[in-house]
PDB file of N, CA and C in Angstrom:
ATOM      1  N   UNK A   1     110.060 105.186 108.024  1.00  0.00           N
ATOM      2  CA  UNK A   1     110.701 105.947 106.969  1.00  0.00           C
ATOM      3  C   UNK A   1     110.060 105.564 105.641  1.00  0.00           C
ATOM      4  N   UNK A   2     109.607 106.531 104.964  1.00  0.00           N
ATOM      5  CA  UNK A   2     109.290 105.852 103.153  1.00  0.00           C
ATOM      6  C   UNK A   2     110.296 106.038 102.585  1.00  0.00           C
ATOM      7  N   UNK A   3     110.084 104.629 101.842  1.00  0.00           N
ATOM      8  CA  UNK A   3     110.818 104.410 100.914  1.00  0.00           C
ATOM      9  C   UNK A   3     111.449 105.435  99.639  1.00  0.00           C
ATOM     10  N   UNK A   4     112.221 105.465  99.673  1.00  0.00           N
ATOM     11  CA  UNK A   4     112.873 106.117  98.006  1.00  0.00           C
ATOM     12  C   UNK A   4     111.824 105.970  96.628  1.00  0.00           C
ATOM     13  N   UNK A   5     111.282 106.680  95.724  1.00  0.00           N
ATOM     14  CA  UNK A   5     110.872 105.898  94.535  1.00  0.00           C
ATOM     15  C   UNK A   5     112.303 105.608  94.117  1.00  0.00           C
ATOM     16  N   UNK A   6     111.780 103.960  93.868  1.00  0.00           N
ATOM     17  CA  UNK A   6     112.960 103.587  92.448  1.00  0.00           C
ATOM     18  C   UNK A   6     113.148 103.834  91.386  1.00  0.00           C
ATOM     19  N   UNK A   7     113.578 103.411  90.826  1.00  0.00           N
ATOM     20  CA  UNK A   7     114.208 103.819  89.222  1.00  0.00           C
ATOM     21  C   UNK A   7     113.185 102.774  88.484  1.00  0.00           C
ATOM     22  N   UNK A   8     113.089 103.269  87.376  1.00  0.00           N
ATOM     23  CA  UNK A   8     112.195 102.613  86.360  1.00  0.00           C
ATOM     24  C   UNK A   8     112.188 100.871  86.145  1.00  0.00           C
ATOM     25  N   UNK A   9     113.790 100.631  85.887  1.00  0.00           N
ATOM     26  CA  UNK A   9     114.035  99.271  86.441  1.00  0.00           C
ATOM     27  C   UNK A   9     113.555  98.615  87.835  1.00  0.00           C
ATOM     28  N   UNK A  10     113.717  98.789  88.606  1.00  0.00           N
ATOM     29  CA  UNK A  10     113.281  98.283  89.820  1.00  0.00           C
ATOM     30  C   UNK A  10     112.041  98.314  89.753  1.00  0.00           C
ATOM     31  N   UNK A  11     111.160  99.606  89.342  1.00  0.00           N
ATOM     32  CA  UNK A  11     109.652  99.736  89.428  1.00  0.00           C
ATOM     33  C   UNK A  11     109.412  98.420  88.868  1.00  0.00           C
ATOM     34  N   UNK A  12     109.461  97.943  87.565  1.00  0.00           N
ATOM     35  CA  UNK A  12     109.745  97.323  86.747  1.00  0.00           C
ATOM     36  C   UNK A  12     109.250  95.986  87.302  1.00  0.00           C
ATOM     37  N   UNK A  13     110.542  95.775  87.881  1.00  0.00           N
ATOM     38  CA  UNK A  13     110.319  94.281  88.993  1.00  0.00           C
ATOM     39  C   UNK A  13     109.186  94.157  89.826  1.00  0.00           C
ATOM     40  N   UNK A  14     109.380  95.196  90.287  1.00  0.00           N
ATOM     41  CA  UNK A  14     108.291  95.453  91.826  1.00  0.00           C
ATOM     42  C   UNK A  14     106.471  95.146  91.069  1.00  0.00           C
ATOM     43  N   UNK A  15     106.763  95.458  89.711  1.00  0.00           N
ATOM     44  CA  UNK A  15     105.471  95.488  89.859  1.00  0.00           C
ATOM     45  C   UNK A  15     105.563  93.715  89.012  1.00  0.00           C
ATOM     46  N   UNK A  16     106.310  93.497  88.618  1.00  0.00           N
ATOM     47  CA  UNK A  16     106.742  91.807  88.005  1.00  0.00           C
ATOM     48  C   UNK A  16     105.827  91.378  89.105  1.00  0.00           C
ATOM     49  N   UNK A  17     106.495  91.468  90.122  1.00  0.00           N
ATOM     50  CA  UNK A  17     106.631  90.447  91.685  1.00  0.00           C
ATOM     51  C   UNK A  17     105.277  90.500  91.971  1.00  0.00           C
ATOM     52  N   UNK A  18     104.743  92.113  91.510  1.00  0.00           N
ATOM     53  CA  UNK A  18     103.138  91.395  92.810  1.00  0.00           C
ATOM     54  C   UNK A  18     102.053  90.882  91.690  1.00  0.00           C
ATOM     55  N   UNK A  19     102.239  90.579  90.343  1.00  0.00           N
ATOM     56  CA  UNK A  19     101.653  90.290  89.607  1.00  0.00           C
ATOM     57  C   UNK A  19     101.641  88.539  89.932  1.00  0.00           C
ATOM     58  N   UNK A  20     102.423  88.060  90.610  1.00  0.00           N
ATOM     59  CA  UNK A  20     102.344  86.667  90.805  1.00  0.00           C
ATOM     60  C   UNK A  20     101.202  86.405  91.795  1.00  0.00           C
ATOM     61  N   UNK A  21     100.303  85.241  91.483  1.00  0.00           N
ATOM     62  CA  UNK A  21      99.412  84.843  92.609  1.00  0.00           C
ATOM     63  C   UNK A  21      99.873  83.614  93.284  1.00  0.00           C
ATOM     64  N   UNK A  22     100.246  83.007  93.139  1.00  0.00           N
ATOM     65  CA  UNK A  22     101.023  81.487  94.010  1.00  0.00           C
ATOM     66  C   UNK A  22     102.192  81.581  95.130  1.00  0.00           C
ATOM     67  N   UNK A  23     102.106  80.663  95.759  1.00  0.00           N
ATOM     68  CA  UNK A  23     103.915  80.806  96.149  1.00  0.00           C
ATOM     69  C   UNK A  23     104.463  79.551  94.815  1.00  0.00           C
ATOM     70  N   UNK A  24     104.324  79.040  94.551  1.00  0.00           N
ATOM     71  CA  UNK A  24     104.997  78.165  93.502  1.00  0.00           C
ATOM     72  C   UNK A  24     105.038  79.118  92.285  1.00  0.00           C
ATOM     73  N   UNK A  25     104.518  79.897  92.035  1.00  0.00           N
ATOM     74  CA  UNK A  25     104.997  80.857  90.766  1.00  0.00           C
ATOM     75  C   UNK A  25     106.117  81.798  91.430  1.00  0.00           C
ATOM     76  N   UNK A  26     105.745  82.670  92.696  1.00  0.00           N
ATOM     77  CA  UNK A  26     107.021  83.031  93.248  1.00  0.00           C
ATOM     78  C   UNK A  26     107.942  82.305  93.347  1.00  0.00           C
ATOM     79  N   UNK A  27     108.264  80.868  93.901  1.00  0.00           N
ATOM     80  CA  UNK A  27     109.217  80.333  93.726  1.00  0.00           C
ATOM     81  C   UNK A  27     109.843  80.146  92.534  1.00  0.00           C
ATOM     82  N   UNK A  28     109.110  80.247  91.079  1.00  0.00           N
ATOM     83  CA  UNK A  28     109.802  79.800  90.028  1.00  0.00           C
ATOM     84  C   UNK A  28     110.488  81.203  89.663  1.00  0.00           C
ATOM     85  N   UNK A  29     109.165  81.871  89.686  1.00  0.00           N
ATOM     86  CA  UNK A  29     110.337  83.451  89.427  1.00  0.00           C
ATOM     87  C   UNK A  29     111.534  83.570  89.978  1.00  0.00           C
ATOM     88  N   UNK A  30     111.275  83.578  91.343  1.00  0.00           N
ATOM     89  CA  UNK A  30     112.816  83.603  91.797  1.00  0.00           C
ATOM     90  C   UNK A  30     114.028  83.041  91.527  1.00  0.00           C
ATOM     91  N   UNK A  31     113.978  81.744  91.050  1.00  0.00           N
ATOM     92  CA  UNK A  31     114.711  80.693  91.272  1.00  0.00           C
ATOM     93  C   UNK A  31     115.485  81.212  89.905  1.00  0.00           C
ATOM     94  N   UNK A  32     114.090  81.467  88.509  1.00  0.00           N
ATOM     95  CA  UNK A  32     114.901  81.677  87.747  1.00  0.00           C
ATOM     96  C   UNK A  32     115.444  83.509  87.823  1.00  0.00           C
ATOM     97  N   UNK A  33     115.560  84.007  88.543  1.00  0.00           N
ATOM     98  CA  UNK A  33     115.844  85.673  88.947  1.00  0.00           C
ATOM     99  C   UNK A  33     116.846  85.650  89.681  1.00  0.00           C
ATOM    100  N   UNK A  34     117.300  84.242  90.647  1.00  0.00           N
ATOM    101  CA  UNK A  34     118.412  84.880  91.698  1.00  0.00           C
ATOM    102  C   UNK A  34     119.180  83.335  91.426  1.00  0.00           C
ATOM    103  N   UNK A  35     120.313  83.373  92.088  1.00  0.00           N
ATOM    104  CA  UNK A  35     120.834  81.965  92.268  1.00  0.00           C
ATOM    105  C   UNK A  35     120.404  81.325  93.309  1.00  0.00           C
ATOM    106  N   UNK A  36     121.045  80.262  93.522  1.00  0.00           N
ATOM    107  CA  UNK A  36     120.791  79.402  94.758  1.00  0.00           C
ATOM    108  C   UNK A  36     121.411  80.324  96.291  1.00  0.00           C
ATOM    109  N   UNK A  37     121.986  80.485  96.281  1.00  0.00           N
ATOM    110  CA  UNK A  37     122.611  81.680  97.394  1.00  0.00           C
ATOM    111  C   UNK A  37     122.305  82.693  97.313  1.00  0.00           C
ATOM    112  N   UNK A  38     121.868  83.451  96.467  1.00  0.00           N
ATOM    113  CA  UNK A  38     120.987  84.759  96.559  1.00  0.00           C
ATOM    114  C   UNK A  38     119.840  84.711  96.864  1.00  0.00           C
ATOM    115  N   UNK A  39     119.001  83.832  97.124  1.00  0.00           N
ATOM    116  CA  UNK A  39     117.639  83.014  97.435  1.00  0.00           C
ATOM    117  C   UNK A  39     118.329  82.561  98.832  1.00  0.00           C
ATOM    118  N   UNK A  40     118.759  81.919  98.732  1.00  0.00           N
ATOM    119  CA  UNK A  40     118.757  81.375 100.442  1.00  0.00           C
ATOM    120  C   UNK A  40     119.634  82.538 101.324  1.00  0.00           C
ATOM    121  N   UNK A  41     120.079  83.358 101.144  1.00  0.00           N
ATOM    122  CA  UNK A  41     121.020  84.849 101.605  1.00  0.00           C
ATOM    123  C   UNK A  41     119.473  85.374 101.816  1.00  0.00           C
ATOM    124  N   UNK A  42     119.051  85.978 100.980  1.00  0.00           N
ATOM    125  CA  UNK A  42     117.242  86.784 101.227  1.00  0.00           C
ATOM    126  C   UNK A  42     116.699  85.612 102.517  1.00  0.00           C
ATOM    127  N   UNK A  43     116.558  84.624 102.785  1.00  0.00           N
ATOM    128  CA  UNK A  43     115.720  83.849 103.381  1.00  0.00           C
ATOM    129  C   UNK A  43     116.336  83.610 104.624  1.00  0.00           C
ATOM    130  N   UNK A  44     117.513  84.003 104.512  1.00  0.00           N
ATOM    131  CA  UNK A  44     118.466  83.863 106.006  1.00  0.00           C
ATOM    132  C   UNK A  44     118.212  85.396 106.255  1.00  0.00           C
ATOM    133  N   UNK A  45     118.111  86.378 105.754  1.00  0.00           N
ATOM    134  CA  UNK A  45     118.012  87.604 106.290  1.00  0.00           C
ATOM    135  C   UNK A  45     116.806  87.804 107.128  1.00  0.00           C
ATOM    136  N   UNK A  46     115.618  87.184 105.970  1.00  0.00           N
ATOM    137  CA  UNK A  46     114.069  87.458 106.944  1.00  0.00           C
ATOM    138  C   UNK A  46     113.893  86.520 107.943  1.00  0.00           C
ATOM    139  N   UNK A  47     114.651  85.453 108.247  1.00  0.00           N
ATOM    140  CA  UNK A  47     114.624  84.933 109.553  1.00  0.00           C
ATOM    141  C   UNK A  47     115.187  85.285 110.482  1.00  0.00           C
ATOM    142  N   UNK A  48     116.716  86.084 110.780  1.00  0.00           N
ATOM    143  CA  UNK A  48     117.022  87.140 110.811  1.00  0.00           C
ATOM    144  C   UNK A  48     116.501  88.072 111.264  1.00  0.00           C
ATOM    145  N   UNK A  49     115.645  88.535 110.632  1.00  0.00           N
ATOM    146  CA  UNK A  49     114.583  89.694 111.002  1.00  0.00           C
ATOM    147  C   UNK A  49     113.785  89.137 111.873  1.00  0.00           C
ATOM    148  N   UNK A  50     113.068  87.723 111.777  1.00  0.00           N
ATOM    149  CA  UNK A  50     112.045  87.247 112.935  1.00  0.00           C
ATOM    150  C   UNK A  50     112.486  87.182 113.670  1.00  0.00           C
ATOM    151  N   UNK A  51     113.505  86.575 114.116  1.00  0.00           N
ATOM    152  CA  UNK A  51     114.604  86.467 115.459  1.00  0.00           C
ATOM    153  C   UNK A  51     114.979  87.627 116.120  1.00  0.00           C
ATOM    154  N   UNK A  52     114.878  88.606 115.468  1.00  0.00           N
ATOM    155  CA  UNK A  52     115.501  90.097 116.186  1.00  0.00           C
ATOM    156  C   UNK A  52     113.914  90.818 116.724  1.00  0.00           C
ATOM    157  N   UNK A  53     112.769  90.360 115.881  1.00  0.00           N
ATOM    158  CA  UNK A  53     111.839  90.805 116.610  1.00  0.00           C
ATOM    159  C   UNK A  53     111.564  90.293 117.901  1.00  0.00           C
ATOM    160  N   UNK A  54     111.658  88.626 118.077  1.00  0.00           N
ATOM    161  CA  UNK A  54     111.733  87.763 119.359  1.00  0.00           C
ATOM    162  C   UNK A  54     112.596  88.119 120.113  1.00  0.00           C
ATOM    163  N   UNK A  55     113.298  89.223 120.125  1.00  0.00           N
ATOM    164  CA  UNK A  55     114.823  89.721 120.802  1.00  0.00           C
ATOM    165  C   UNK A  55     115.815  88.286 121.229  1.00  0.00           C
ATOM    166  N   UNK A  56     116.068  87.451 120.198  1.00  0.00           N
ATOM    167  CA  UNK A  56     117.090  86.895 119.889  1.00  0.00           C
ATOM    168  C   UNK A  56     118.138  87.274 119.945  1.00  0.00           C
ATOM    169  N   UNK A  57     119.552  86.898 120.466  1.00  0.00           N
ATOM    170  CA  UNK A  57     120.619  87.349 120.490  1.00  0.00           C
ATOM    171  C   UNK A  57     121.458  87.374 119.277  1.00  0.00           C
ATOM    172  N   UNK A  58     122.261  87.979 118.815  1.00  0.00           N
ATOM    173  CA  UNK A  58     123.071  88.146 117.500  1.00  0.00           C
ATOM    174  C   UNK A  58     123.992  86.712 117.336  1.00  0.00           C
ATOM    175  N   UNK A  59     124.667  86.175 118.592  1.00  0.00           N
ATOM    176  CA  UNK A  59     124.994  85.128 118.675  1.00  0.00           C
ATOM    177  C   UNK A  59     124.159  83.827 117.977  1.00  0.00           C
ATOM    178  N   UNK A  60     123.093  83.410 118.741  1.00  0.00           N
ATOM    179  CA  UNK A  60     122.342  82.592 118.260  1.00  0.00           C
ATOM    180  C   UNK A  60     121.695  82.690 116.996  1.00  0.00           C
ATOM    181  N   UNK A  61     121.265  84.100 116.625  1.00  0.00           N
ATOM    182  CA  UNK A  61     120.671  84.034 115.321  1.00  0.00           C
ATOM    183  C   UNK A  61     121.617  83.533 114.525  1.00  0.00           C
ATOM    184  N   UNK A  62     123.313  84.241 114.525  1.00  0.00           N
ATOM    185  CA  UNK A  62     124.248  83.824 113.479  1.00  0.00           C
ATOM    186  C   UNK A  62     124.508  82.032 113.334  1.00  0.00           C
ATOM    187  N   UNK A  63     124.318  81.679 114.615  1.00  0.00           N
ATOM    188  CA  UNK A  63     124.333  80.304 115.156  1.00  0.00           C
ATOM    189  C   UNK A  63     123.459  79.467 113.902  1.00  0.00           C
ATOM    190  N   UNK A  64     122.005  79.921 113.884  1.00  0.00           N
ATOM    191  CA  UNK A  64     121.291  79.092 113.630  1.00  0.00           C
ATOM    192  C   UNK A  64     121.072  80.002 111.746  1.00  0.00           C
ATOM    193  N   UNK A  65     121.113  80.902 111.392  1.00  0.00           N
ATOM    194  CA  UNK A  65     121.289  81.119 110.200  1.00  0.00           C
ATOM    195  C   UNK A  65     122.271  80.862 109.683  1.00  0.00           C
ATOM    196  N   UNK A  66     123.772  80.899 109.686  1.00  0.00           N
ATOM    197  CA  UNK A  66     124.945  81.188 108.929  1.00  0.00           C
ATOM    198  C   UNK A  66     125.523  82.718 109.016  1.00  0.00           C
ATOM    199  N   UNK A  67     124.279  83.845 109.073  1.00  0.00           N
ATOM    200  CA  UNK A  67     124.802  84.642 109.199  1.00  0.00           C
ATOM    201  C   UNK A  67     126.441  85.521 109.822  1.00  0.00           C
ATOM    202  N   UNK A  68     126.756  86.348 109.196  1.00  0.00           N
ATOM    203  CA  UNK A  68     127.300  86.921 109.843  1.00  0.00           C
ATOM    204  C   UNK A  68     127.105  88.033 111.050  1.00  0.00           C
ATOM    205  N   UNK A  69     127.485  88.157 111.855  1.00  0.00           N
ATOM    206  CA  UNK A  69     126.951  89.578 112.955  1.00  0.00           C
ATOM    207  C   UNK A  69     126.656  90.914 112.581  1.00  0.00           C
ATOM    208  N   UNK A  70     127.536  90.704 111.315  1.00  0.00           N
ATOM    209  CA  UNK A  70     127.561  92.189 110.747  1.00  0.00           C
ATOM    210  C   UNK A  70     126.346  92.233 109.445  1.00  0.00           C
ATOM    211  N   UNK A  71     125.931  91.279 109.336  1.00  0.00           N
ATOM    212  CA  UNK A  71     125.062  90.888 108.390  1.00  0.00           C
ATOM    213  C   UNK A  71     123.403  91.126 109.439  1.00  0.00           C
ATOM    214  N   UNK A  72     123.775  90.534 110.407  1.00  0.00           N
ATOM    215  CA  UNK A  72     122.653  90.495 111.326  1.00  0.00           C
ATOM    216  C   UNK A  72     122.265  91.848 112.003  1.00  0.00           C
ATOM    217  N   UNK A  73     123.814  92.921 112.416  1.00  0.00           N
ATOM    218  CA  UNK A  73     123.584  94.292 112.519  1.00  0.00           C
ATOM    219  C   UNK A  73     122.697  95.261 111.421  1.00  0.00           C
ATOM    220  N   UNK A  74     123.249  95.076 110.274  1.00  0.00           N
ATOM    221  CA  UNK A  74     122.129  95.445 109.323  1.00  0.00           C
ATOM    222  C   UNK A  74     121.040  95.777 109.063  1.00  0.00           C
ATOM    223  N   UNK A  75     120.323  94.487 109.159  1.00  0.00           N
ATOM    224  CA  UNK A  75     118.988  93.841 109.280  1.00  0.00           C
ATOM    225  C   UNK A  75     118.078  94.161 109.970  1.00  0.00           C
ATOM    226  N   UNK A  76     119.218  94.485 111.536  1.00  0.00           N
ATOM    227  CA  UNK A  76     118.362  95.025 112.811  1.00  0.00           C
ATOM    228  C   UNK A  76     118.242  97.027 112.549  1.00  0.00           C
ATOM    229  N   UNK A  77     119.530  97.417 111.659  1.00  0.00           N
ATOM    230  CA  UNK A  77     119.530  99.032 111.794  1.00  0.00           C
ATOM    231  C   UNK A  77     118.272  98.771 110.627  1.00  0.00           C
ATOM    232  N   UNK A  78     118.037  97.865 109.424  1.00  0.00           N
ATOM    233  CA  UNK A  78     116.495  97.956 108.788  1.00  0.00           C
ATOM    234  C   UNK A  78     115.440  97.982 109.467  1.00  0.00           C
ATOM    235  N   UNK A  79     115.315  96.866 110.647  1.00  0.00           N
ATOM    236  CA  UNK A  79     114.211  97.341 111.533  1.00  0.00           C
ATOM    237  C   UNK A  79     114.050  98.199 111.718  1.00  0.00           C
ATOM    238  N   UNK A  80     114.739  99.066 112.071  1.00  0.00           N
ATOM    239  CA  UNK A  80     114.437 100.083 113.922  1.00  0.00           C
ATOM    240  C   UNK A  80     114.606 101.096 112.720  1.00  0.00           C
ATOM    241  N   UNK A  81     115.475 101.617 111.239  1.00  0.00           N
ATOM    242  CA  UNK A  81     115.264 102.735 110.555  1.00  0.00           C
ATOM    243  C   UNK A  81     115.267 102.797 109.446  1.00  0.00           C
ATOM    244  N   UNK A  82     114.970 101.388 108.912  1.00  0.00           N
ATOM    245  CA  UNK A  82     114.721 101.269 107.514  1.00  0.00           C
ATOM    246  C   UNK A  82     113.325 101.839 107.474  1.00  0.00           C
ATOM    247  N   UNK A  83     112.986 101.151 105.761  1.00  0.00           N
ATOM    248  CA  UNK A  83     111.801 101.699 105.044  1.00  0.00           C
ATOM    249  C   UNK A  83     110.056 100.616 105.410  1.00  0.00           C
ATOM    250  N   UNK A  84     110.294 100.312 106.476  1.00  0.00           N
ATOM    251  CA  UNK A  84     109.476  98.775 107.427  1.00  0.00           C
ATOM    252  C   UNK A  84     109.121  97.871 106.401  1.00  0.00           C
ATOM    253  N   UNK A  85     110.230  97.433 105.408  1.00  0.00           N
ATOM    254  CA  UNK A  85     109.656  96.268 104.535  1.00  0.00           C
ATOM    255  C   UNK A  85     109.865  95.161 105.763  1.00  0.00           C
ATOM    256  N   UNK A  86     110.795  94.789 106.137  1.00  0.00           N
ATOM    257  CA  UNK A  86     110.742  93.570 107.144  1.00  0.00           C
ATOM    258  C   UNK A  86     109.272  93.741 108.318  1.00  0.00           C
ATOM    259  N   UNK A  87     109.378  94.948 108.381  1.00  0.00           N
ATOM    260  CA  UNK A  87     107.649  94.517 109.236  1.00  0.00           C
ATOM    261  C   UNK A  87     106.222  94.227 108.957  1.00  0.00           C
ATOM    262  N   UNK A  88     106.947  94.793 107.913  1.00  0.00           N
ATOM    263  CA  UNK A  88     104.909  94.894 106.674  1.00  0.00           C
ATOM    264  C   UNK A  88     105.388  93.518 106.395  1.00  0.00           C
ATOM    265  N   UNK A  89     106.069  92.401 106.435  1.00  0.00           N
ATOM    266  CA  UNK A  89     105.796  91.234 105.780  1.00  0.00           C
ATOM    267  C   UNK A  89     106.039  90.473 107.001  1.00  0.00           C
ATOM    268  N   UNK A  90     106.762  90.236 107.996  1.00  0.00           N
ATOM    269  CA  UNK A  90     106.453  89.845 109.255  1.00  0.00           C
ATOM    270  C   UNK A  90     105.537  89.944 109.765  1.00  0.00           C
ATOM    271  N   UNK A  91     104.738  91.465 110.083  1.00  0.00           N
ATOM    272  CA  UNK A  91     103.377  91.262 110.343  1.00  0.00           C
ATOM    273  C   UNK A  91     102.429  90.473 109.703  1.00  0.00           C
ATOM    274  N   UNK A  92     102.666  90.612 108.658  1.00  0.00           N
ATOM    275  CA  UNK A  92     101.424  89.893 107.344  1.00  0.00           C
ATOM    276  C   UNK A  92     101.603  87.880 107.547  1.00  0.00           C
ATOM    277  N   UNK A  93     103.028  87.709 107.702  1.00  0.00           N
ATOM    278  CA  UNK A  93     102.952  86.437 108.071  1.00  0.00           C
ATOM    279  C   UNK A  93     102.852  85.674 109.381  1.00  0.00           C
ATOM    280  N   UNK A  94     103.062  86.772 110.581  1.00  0.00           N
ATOM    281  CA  UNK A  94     102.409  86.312 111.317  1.00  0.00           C
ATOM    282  C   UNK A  94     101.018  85.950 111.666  1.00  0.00           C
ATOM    283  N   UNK A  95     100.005  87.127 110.607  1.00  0.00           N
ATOM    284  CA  UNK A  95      98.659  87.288 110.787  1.00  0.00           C
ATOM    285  C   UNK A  95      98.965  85.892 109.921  1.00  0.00           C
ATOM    286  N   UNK A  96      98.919  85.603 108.733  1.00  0.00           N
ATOM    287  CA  UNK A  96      98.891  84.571 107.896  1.00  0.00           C
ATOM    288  C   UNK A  96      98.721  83.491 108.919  1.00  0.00           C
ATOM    289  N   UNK A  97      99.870  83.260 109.700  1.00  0.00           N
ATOM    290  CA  UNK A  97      99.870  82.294 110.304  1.00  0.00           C
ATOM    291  C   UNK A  97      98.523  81.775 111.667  1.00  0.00           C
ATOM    292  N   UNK A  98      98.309  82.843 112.120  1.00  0.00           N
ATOM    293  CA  UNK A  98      97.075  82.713 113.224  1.00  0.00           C
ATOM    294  C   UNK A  98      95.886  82.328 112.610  1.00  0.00           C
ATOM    295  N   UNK A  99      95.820  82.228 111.063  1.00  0.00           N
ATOM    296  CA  UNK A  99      94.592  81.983 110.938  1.00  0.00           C
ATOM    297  C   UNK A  99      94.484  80.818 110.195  1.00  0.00           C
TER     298      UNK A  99
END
């Protein structure tokens, strides 16, 4: 599915975000952009997302994230009919990782 264009604000961000080259500059952006739980909520989601690609059970993922099920249902209706942000960056970090 493509994405929606956003609104000027969001563009805004989006283009903030890829202007960073580090992960330590991403981390600072963020840190100062979200709270401590809005940062670790995003980071429980995309693991979340890795786990549902491994066909992980909803049980265990909630187990080992915090998540909720209904939090984890979500995540999975983003997979299968969202806009594939969880796959374009899953893929990318898995490739990341093989090499």
């Amino acid at each position: 599915m493509k994405p929606n264009k956003p609104d000027e604000n969001i563009e805004y961000l989006i283009r903030g975000i890829l202007t960073l080259q580090t992960p330590e500059e991403c981390l600072g952006f963020f840190e100062d952009l979200c709270t401590v739980s809005e940062l670790q909520e995003m980071s429980r989601r995309l693991q979340a997302a890795k786990m549902l690609r491994n066909n992980r059970i909803y049980s265990e993922i909630a187990e080992q994230t915090g998540l909720s099920t209904a939090t984890i249902s979500r995540v999975n209706r983003c997979i299968k009919y969202g806009s594939d942000g969880y796959s374009t960056v899953l893929d990318r970090l898995a490739k990341a990782e093989r090499h």
